[in-house]
N, C-alpha and C. Protein backbone atom coordinates (compact mmCIF):
# COMPACT_ATOMS: atom_id res chain seq x y z
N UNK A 1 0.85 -1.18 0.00
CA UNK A 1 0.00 0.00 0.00
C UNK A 1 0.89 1.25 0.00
N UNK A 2 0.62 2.26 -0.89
CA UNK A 2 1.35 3.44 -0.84
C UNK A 2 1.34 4.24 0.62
N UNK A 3 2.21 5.12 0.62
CA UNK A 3 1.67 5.88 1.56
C UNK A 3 0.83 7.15 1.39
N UNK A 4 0.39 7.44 0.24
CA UNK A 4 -1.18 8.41 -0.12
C UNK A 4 -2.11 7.34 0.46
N UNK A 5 -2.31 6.18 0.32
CA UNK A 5 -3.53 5.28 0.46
C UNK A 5 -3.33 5.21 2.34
N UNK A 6 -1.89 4.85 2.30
CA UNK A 6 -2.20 5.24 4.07
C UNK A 6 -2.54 6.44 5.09
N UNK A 7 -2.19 7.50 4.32
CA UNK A 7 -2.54 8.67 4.81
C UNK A 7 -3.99 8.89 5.01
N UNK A 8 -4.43 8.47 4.19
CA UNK A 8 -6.08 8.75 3.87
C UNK A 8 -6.81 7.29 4.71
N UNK A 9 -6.07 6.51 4.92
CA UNK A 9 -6.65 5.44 6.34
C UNK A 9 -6.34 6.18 7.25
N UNK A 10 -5.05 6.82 7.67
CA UNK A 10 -5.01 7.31 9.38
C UNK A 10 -6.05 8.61 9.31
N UNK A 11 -5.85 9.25 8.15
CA UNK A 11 -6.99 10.55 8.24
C UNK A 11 -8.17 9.71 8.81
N UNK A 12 -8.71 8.90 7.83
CA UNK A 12 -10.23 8.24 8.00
C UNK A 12 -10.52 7.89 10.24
N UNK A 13 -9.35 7.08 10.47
CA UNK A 13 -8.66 6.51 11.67
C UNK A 13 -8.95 7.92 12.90
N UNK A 14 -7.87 9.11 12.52
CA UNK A 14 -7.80 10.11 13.50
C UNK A 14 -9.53 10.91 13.44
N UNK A 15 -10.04 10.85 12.65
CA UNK A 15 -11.14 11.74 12.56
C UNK A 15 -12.75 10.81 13.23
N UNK A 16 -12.68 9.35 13.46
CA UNK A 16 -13.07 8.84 14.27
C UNK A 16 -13.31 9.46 15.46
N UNK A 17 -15.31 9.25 15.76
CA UNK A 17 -15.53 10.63 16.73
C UNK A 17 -15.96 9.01 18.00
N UNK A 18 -16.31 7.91 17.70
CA UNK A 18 -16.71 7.30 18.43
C UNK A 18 -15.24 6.61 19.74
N UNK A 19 -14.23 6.70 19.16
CA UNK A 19 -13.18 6.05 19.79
C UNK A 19 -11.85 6.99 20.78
N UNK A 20 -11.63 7.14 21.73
CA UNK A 20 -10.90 7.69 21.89
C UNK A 20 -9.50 7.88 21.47
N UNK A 21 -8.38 8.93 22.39
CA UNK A 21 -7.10 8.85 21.35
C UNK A 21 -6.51 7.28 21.17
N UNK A 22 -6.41 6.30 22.64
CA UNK A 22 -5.79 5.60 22.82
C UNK A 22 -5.78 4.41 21.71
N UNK A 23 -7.03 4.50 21.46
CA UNK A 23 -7.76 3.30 20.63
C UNK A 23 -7.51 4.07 19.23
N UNK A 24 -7.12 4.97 18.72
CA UNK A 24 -6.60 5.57 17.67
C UNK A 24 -5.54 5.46 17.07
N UNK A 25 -4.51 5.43 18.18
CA UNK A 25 -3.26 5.21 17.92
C UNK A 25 -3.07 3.54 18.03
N UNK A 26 -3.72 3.36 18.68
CA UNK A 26 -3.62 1.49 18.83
C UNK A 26 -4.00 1.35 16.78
N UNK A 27 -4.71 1.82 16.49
CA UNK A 27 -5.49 1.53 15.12
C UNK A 27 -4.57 1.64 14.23
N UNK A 28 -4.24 2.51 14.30
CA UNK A 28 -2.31 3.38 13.64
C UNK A 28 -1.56 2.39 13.47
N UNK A 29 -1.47 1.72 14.63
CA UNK A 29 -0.02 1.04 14.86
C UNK A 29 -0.30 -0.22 14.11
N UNK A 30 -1.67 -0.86 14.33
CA UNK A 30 -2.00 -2.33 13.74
C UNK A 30 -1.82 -1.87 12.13
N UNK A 31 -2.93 -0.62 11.82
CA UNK A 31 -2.45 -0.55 10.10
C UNK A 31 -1.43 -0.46 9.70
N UNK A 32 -0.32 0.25 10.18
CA UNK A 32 0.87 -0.26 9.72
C UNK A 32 1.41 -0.86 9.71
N UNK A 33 1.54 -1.50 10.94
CA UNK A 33 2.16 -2.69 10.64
C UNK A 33 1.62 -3.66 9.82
N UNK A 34 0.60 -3.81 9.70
CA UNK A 34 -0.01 -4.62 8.57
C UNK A 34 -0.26 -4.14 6.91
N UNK A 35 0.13 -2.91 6.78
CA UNK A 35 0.06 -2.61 5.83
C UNK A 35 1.60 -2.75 4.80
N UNK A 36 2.37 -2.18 5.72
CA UNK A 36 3.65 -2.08 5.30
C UNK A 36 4.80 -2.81 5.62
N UNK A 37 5.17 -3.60 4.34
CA UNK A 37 5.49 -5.06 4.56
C UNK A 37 6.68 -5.08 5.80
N UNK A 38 7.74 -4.10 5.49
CA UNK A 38 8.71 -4.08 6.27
C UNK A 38 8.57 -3.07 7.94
N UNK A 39 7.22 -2.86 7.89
CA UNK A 39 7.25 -2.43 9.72
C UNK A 39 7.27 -3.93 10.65
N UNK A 40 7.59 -4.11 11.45
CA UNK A 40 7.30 -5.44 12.03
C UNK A 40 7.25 -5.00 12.96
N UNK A 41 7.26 -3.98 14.00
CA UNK A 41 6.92 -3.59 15.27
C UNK A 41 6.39 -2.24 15.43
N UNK A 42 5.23 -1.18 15.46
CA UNK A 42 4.92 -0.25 15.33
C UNK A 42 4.52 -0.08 16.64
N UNK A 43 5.10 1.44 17.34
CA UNK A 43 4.31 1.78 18.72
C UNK A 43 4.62 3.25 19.37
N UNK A 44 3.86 3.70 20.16
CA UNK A 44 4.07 5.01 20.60
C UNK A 44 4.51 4.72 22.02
N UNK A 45 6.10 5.73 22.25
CA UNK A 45 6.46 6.02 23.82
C UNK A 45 5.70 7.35 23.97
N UNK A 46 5.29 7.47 25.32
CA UNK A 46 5.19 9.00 25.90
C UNK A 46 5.56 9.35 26.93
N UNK A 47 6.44 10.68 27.10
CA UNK A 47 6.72 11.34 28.24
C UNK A 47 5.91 10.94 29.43
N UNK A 48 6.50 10.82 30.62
CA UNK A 48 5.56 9.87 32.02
C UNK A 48 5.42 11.70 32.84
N UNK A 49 5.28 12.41 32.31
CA UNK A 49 4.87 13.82 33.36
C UNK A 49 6.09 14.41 33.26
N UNK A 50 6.50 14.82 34.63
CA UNK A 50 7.81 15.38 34.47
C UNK A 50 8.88 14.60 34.70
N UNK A 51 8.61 13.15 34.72
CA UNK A 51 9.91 12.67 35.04
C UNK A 51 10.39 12.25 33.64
N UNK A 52 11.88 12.41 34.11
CA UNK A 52 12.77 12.26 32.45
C UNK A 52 12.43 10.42 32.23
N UNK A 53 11.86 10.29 31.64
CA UNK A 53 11.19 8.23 31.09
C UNK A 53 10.29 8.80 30.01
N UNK A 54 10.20 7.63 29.19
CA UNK A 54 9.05 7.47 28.66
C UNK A 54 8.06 6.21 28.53
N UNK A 55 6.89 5.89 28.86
CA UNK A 55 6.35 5.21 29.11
C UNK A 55 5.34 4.45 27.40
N UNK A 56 5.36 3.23 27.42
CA UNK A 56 5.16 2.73 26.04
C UNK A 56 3.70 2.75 26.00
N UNK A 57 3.39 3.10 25.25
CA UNK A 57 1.89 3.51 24.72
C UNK A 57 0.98 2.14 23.90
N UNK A 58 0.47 2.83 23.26
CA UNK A 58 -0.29 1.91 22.15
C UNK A 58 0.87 1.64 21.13
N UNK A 59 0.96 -0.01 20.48
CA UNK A 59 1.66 -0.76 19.84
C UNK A 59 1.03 -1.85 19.52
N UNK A 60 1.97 -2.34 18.10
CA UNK A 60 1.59 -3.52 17.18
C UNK A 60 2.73 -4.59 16.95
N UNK A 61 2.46 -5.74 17.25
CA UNK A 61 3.50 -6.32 17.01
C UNK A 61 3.53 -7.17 18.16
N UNK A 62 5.31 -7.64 18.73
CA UNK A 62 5.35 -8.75 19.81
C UNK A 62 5.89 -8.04 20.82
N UNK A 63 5.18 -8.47 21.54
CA UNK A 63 5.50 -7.72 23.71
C UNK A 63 6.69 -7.75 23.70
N UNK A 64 6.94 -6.51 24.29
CA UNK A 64 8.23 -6.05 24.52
C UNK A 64 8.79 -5.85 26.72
N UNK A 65 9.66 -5.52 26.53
CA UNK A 65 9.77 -6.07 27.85
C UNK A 65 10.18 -4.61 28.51
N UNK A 66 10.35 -3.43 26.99
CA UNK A 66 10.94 -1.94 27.27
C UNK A 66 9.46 -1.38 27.27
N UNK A 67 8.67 -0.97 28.67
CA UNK A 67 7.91 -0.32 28.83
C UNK A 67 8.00 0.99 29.47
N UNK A 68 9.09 1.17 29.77
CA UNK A 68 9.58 2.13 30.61
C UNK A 68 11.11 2.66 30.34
N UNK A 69 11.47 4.02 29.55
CA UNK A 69 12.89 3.71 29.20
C UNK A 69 13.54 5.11 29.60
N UNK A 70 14.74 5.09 30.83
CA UNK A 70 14.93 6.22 30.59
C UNK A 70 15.38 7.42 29.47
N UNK A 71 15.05 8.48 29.45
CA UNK A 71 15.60 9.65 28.60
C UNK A 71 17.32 9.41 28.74
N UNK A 72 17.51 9.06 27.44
CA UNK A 72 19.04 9.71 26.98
C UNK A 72 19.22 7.54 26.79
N UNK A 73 18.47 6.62 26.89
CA UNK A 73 18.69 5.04 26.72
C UNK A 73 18.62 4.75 25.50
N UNK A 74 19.27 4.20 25.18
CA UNK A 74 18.73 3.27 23.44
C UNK A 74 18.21 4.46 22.64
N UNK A 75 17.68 4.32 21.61
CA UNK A 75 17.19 4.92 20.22
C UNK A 75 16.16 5.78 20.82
N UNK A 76 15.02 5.54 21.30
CA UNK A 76 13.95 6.53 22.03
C UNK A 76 14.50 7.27 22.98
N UNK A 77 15.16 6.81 23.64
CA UNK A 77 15.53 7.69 25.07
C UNK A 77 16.58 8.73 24.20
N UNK A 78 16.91 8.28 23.27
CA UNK A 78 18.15 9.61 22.85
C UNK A 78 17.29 10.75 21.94
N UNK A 79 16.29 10.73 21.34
CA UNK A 79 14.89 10.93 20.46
C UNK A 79 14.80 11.73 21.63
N UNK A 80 13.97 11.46 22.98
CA UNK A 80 13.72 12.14 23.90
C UNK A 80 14.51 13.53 24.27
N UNK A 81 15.73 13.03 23.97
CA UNK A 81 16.92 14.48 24.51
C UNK A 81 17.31 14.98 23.16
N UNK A 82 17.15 14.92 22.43
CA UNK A 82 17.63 14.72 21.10
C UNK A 82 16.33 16.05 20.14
N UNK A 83 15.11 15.41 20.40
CA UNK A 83 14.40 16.01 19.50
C UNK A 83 14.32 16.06 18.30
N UNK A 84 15.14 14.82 17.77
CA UNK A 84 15.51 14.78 16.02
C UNK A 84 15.15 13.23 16.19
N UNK A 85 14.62 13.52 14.35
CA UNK A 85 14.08 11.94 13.98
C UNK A 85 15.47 11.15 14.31
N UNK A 86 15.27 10.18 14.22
CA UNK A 86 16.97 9.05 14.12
C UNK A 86 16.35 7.67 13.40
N UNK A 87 17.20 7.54 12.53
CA UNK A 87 17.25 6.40 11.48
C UNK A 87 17.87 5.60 11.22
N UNK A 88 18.00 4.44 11.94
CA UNK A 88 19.08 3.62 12.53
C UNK A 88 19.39 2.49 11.53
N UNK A 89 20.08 2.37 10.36
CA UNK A 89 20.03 1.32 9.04
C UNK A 89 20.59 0.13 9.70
N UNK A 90 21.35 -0.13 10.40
CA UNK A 90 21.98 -0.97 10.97
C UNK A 90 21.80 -1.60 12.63
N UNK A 91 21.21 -1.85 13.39
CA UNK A 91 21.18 -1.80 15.07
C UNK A 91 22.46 -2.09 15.71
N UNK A 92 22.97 -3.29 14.84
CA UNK A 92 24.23 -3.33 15.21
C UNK A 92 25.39 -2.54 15.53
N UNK A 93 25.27 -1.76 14.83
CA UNK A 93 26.18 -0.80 14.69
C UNK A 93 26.25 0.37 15.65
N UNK A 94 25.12 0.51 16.80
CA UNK A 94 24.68 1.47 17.71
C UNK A 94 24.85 1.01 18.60
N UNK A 95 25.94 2.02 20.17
CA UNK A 95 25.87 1.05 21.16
C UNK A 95 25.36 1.20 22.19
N UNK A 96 24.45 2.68 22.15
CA UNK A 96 23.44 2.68 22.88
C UNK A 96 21.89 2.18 22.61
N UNK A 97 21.90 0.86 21.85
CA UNK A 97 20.78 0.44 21.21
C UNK A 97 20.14 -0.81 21.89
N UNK A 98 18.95 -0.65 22.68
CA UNK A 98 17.94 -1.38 23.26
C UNK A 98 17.63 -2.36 22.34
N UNK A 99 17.66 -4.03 22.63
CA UNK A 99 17.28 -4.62 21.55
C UNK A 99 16.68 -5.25 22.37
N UNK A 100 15.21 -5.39 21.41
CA UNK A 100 13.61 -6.03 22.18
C UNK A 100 13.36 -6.97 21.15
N UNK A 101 14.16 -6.98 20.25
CA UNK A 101 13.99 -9.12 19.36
C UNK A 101 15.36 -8.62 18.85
N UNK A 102 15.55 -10.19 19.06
CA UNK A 102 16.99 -10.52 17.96
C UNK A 102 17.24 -10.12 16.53
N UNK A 103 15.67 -10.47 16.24
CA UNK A 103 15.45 -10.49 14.69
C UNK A 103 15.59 -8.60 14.09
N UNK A 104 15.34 -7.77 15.14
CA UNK A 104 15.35 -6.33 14.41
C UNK A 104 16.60 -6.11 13.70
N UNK A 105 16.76 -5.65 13.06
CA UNK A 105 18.28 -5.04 12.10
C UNK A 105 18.02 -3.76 11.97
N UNK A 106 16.76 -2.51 11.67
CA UNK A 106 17.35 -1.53 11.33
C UNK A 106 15.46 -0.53 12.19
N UNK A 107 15.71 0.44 12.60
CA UNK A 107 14.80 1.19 13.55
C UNK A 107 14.68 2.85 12.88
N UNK A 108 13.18 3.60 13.34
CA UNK A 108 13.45 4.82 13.13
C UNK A 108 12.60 5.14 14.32
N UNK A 109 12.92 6.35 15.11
CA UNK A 109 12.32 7.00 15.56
C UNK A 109 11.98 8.22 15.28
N UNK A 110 10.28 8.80 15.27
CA UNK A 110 10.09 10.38 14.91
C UNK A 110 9.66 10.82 16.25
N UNK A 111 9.70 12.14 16.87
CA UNK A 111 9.21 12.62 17.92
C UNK A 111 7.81 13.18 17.73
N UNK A 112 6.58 13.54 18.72
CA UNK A 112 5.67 13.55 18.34
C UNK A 112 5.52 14.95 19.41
N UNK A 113 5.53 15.98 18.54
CA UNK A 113 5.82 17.28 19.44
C UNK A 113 4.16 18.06 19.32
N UNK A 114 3.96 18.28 20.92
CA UNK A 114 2.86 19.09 21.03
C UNK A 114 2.77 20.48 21.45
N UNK A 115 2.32 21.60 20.37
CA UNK A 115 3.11 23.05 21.20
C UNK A 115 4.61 23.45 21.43
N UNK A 116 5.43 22.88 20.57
CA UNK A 116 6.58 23.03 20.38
C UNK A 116 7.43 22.28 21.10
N UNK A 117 6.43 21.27 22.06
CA UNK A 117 7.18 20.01 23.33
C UNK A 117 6.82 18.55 22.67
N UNK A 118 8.42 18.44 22.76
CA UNK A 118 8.11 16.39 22.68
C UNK A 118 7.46 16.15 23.67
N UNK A 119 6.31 15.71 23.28
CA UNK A 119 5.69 14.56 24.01
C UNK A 119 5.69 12.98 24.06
N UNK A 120 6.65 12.66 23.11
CA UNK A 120 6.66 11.42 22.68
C UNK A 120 6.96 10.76 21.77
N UNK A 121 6.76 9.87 20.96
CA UNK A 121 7.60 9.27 19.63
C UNK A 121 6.72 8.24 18.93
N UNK A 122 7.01 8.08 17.66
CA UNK A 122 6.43 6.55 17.27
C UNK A 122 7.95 6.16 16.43
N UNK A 123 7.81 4.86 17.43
CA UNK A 123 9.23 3.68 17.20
C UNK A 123 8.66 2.72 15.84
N UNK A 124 9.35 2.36 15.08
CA UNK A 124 8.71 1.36 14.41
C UNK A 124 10.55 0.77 14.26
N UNK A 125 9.90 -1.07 14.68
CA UNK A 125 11.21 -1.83 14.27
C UNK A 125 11.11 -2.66 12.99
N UNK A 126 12.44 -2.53 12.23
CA UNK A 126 12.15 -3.62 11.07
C UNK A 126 13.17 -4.33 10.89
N UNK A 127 12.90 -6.10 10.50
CA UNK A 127 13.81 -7.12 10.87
C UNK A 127 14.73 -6.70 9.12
N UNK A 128 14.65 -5.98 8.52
CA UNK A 128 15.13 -5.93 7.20
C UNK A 128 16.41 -4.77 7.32
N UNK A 129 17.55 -4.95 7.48
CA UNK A 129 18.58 -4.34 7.50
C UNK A 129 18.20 -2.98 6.62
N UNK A 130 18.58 -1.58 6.86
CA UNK A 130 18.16 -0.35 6.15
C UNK A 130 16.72 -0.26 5.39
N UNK A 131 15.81 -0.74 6.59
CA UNK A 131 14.69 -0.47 5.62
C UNK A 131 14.18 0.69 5.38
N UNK A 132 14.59 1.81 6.23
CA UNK A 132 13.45 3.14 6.24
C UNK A 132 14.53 4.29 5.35
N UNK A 133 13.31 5.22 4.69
CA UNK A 133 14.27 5.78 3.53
C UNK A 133 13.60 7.12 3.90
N UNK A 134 13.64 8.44 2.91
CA UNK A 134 13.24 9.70 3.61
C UNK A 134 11.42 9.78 3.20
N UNK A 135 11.15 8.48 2.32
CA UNK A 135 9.68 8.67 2.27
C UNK A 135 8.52 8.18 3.79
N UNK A 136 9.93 7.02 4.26
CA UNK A 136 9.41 6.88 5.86
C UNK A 136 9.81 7.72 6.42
N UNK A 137 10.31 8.57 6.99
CA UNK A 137 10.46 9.42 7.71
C UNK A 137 9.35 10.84 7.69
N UNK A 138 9.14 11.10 5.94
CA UNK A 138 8.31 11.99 5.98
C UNK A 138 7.19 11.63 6.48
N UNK A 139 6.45 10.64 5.85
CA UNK A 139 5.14 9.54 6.40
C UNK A 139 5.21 9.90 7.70
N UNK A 140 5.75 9.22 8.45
CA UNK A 140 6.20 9.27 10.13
C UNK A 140 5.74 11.09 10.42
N UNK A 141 6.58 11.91 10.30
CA UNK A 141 6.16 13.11 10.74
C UNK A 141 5.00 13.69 10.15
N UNK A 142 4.77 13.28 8.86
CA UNK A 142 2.75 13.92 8.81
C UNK A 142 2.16 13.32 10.12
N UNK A 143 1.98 11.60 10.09
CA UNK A 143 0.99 11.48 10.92
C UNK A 143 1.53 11.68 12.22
N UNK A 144 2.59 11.80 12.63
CA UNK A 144 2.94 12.90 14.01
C UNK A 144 2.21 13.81 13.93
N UNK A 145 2.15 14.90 12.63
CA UNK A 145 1.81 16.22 12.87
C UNK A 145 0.27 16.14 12.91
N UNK A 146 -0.75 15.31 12.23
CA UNK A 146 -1.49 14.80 12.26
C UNK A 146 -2.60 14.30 13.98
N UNK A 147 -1.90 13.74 14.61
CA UNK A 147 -1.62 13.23 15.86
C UNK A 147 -1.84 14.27 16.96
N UNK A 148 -0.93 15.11 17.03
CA UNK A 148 -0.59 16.75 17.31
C UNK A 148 -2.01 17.35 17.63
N UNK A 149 -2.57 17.52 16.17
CA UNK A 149 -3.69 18.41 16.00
C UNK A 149 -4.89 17.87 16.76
N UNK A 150 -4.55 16.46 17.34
CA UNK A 150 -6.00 15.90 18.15
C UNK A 150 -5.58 16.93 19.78
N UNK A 151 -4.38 16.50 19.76
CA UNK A 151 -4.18 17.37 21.45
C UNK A 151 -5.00 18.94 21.32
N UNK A 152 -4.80 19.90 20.23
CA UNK A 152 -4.58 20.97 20.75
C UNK A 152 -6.59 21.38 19.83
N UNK A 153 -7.24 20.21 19.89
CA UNK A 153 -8.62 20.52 19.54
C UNK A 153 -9.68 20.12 20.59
């Protein structure tokens, strides 16, 4: 599935008046990952208040054991202090890198900023060495920005 055809599912998805956010983003995470051959783990961390963690949200894929990660840990926690997407082609190759299956080879994280504050991220893992290119990344930050616009309505 392209990502015009997915855009216009998460539009269809976010504009859902019967479901709340949680069950929104849960919806997010299953369509992609099922849509797009090479996501194999899709999920949202969020900021836990004021303490520097982020706490794992709605996700698709296999239980993870990182529900709780501090700021500045692995790929999200550096996202967290960081504030920049990160696009990890290799896992191996990172040695502050949290690994939650054997099978992952290559990760991106986008931050999901509300009012000019990270609030959070969507992680997606893929077992396919360099899978994410700048058309995932853009994808990733629409429906961030997308995402966004439910907080501040």
């Amino acid at each position: 599935m392209s990502f015009n055809n997915l855009k216009e599912n998460c539009t269809n998805i976010l504009q859902k008046s019967e479901i709340d956010l949680h069950q929104k983003l849960e919806q997010i995470c299953i369509l992609l990952k099922d849509k797009v051959e090479y996501y194999d783990w899709v999920g949202f961390y969020f900021r836990n208040g004021d303490k520097e963690e982020l706490i794992l949200g709605p996700y698709a894929g296999a239980p993870t054991d990182h529900t709780v990660i501090p700021f500045g840990k692995g790929i999200c926690g550096q996202v967290a202090v960081s504030n920049q997407n990160f696009v990890v082609e290799d896992v191996t190759a990172q040695d502050n890198y949290i690994s939650c299956n054997i099978n992952v080879k290559s990760e991106i994280v986008i931050p999901l900023f509300v009012d000019e504050k990270n609030i959070g991220q969507i992680d997606i893992d893929s077992n396919t060495l360099n899978a994410f290119g700048k058309d995932d990344e853009q994808f990733l930050e629409w429906i961030n920005q997308e995402i966004a616009k439910l907080y501040n309505s």
